[in-house]
N, C-alpha and C. Protein backbone atom coordinates (compact mmCIF):
# COMPACT_ATOMS: atom_id res chain seq x y z
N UNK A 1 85.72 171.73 113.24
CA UNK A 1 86.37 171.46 111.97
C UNK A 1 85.36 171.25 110.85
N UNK A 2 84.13 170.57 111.27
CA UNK A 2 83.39 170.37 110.39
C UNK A 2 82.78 171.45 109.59
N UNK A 3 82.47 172.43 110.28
CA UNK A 3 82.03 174.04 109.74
C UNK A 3 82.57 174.26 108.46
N UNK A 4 84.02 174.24 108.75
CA UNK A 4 85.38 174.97 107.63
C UNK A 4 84.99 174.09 106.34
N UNK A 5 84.86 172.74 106.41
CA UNK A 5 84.62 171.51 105.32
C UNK A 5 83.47 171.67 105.05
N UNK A 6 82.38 172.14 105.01
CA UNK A 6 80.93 171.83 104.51
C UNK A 6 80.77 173.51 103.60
N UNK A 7 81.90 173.79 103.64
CA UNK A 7 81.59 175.22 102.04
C UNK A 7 82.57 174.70 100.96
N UNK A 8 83.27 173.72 101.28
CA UNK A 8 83.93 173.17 100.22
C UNK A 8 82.92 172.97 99.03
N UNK A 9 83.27 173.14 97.80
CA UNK A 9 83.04 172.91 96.62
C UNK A 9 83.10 171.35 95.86
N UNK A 10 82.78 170.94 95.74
CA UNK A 10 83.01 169.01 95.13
C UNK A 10 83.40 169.12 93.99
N UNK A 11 82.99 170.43 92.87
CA UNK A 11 83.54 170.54 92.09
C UNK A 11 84.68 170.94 91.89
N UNK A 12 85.67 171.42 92.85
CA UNK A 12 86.93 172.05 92.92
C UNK A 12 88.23 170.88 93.68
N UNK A 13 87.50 170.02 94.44
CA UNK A 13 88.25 168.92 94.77
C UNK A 13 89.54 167.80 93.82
N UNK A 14 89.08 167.95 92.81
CA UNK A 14 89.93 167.64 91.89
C UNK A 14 91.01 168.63 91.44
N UNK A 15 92.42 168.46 91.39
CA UNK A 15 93.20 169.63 91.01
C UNK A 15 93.17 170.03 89.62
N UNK A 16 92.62 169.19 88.83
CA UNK A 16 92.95 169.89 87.65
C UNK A 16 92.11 170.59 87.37
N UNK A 17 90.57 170.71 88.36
CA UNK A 17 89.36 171.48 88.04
C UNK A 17 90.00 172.62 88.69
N UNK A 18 90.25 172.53 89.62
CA UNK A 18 91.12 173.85 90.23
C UNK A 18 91.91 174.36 89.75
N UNK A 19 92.77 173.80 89.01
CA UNK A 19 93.47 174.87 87.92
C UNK A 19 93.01 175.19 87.30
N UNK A 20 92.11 174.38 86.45
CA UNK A 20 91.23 175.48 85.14
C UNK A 20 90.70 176.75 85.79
N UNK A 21 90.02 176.82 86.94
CA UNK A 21 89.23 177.79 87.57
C UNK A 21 90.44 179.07 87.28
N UNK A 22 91.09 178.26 88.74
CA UNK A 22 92.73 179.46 88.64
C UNK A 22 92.64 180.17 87.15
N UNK A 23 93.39 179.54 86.52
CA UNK A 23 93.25 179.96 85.35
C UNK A 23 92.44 180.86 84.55
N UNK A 24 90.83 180.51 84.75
CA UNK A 24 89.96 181.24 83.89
C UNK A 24 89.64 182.54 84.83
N UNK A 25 90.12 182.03 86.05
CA UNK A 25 89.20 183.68 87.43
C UNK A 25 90.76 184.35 86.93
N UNK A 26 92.17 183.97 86.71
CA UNK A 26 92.67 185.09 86.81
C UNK A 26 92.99 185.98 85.23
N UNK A 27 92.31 184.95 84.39
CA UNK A 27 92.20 185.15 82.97
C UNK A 27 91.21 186.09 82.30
N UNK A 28 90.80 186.59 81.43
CA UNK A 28 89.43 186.83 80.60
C UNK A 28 89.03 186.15 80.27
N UNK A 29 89.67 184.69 79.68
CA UNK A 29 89.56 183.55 78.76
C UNK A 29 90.71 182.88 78.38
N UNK A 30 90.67 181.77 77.70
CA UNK A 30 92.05 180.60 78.03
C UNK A 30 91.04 179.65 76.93
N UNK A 31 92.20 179.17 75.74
CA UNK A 31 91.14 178.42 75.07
C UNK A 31 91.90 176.92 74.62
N UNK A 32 91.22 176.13 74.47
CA UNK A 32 91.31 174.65 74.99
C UNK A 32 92.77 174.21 74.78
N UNK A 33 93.73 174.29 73.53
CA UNK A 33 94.93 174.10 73.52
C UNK A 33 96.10 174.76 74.77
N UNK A 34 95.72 176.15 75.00
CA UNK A 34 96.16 176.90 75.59
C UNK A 34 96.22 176.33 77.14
N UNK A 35 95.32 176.22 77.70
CA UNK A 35 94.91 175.44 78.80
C UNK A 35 95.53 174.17 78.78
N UNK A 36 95.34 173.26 78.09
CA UNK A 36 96.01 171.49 77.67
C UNK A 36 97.29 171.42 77.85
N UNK A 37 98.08 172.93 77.61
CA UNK A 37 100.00 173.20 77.54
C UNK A 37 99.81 173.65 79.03
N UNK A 38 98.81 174.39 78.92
CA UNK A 38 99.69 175.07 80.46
C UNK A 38 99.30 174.29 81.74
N UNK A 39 98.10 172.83 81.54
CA UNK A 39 97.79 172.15 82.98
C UNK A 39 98.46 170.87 82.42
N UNK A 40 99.00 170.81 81.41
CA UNK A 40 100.11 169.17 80.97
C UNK A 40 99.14 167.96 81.17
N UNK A 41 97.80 168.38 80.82
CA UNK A 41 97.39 167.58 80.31
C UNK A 41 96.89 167.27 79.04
N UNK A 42 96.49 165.70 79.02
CA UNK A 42 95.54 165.33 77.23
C UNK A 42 94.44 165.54 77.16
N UNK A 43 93.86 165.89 75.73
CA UNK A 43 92.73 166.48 75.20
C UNK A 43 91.56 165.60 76.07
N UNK A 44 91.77 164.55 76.13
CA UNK A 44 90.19 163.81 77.07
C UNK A 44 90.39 164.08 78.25
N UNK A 45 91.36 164.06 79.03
CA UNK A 45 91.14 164.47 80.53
C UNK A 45 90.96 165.88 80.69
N UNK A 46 91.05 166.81 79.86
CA UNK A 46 91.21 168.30 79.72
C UNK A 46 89.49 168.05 79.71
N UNK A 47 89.08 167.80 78.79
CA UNK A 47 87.65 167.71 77.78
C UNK A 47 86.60 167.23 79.17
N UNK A 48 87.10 166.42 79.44
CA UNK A 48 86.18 165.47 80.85
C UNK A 48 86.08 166.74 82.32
N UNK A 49 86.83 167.35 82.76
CA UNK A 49 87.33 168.21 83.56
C UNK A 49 86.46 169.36 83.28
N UNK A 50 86.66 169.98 81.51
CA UNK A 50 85.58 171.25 81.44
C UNK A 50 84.49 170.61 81.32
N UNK A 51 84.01 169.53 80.68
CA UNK A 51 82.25 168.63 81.17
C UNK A 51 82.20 169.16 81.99
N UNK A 52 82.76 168.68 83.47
CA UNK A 52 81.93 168.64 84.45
C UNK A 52 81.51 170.29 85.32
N UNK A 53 82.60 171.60 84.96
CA UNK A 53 82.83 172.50 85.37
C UNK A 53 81.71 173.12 84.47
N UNK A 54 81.30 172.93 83.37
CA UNK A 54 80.07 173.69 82.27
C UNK A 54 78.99 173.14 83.28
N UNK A 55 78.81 171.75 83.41
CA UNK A 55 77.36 170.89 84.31
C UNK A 55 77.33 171.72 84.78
N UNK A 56 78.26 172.33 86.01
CA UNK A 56 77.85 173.09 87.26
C UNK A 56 77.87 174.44 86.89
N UNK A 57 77.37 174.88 85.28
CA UNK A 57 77.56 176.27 85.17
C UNK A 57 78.42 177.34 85.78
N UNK A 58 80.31 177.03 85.85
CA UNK A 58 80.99 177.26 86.04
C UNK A 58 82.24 178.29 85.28
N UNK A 59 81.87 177.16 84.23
CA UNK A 59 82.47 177.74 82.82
C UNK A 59 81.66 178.47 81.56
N UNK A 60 82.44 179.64 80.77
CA UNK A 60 81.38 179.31 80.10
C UNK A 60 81.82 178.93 78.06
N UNK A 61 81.42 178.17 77.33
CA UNK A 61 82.10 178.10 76.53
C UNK A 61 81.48 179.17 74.97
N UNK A 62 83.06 179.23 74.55
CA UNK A 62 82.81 180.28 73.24
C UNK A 62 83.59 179.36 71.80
N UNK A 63 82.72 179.15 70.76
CA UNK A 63 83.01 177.89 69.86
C UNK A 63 83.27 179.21 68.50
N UNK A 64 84.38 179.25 68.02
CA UNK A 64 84.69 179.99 66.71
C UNK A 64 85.76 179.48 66.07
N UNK A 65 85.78 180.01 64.58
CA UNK A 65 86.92 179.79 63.83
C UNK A 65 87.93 180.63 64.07
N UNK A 66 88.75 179.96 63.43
CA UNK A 66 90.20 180.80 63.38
C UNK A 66 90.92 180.58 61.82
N UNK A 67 90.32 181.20 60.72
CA UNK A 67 90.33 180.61 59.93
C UNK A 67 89.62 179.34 59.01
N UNK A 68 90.13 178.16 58.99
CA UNK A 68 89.27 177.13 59.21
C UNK A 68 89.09 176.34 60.25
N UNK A 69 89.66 176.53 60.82
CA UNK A 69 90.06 175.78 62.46
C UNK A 69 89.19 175.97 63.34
N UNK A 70 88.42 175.51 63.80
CA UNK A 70 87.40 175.62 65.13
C UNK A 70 88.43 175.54 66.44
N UNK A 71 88.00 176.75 66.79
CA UNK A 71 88.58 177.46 68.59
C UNK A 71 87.50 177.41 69.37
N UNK A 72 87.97 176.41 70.15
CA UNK A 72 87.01 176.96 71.65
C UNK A 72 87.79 177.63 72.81
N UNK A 73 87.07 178.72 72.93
CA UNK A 73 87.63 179.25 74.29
C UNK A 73 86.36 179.38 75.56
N UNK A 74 87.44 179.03 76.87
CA UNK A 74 86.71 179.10 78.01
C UNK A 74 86.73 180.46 78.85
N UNK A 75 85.87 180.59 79.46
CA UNK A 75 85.50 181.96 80.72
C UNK A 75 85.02 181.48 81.64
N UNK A 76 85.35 181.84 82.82
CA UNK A 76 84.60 181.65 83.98
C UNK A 76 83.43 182.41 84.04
N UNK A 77 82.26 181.75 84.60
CA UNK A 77 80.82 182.39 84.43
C UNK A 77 80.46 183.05 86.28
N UNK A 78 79.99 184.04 86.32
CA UNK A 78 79.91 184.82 87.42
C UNK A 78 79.69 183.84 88.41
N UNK A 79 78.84 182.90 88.43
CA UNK A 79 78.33 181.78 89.48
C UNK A 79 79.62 180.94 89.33
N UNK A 80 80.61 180.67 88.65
CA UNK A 80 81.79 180.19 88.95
C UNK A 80 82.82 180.52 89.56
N UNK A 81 82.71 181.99 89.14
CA UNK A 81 83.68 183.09 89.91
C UNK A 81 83.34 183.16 91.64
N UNK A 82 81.83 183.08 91.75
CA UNK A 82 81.64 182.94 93.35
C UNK A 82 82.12 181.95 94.16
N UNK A 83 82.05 180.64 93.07
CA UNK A 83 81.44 179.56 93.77
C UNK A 83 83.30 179.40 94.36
N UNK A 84 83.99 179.51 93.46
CA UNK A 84 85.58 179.83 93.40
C UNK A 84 86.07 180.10 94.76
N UNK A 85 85.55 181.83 94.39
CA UNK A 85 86.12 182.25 95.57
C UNK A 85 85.54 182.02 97.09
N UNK A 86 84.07 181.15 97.47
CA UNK A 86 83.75 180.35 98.18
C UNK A 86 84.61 179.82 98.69
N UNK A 87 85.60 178.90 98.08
CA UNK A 87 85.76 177.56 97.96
C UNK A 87 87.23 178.02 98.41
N UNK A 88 88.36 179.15 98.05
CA UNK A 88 89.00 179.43 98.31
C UNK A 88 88.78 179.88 99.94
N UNK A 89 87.84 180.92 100.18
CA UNK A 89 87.64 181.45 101.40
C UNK A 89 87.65 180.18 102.77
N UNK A 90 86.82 179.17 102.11
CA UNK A 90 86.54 177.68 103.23
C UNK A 90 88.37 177.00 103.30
N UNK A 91 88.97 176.88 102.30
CA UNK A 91 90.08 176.79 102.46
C UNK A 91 91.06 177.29 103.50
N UNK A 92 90.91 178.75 103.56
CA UNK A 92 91.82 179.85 104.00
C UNK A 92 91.08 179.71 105.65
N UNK A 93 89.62 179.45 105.94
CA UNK A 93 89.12 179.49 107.42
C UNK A 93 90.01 177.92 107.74
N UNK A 94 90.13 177.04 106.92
CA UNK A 94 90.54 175.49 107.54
C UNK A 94 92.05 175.63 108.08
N UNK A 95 92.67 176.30 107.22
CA UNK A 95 93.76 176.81 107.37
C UNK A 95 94.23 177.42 108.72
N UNK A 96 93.26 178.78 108.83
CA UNK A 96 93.23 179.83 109.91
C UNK A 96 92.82 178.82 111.48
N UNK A 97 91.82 177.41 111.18
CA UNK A 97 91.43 176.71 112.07
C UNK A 97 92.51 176.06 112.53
N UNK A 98 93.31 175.60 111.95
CA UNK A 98 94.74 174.47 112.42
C UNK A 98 95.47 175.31 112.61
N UNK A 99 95.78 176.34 113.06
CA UNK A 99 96.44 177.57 113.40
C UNK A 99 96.41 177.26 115.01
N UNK A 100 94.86 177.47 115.26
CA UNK A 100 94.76 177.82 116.63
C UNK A 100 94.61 176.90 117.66
């Protein structure tokens, strides 16, 4: 059992980091309001969540106007996209393990 658990991700353990991922791997990009409606959460727990997913060079961020309005939008960064689908794959063996 222990095998299946040691490709887990620490950064993906939290669900709402896991949704953002979801989100940005099945996205091009998703930008901070957009994301805040669609995981029902508030701007600081949203804000705290992409912190820690940028730390681990996961995300990657894009800061523009929209007018006068400052937009940030997020992307998943290739080393996020792996680390992702890692993290999914260790899932799917833990899975396949309590099977047999």
């Amino acid at each position: 059992m222990k095998s299946a658990l040691e490709h887990f991700d620490k950064a993906f353990e939290n669900r709402i980091r896991l949704q953002i991922m979801s989100v940005l791997v099945a996205n091009d990009s998703y930008d901070f309001n957009s994301l805040k409606d669609l995981l029902l959460v508030t701007d600081g727990n949203l804000a705290s969540h992409l912190k820690a997913l940028e730390k681990e060079q996961y995300i990657t961020i894009y800061k523009s106007f929209l007018g006068r309005k400052p937009n940030t939008t997020y992307s998943a960064s290739e080393l996020g996209i792996m680390a992702f689908k890692k993290h999914l794959q260790a899932l799917e063996n833990l899975i396949k393990q309590q099977k047999q």
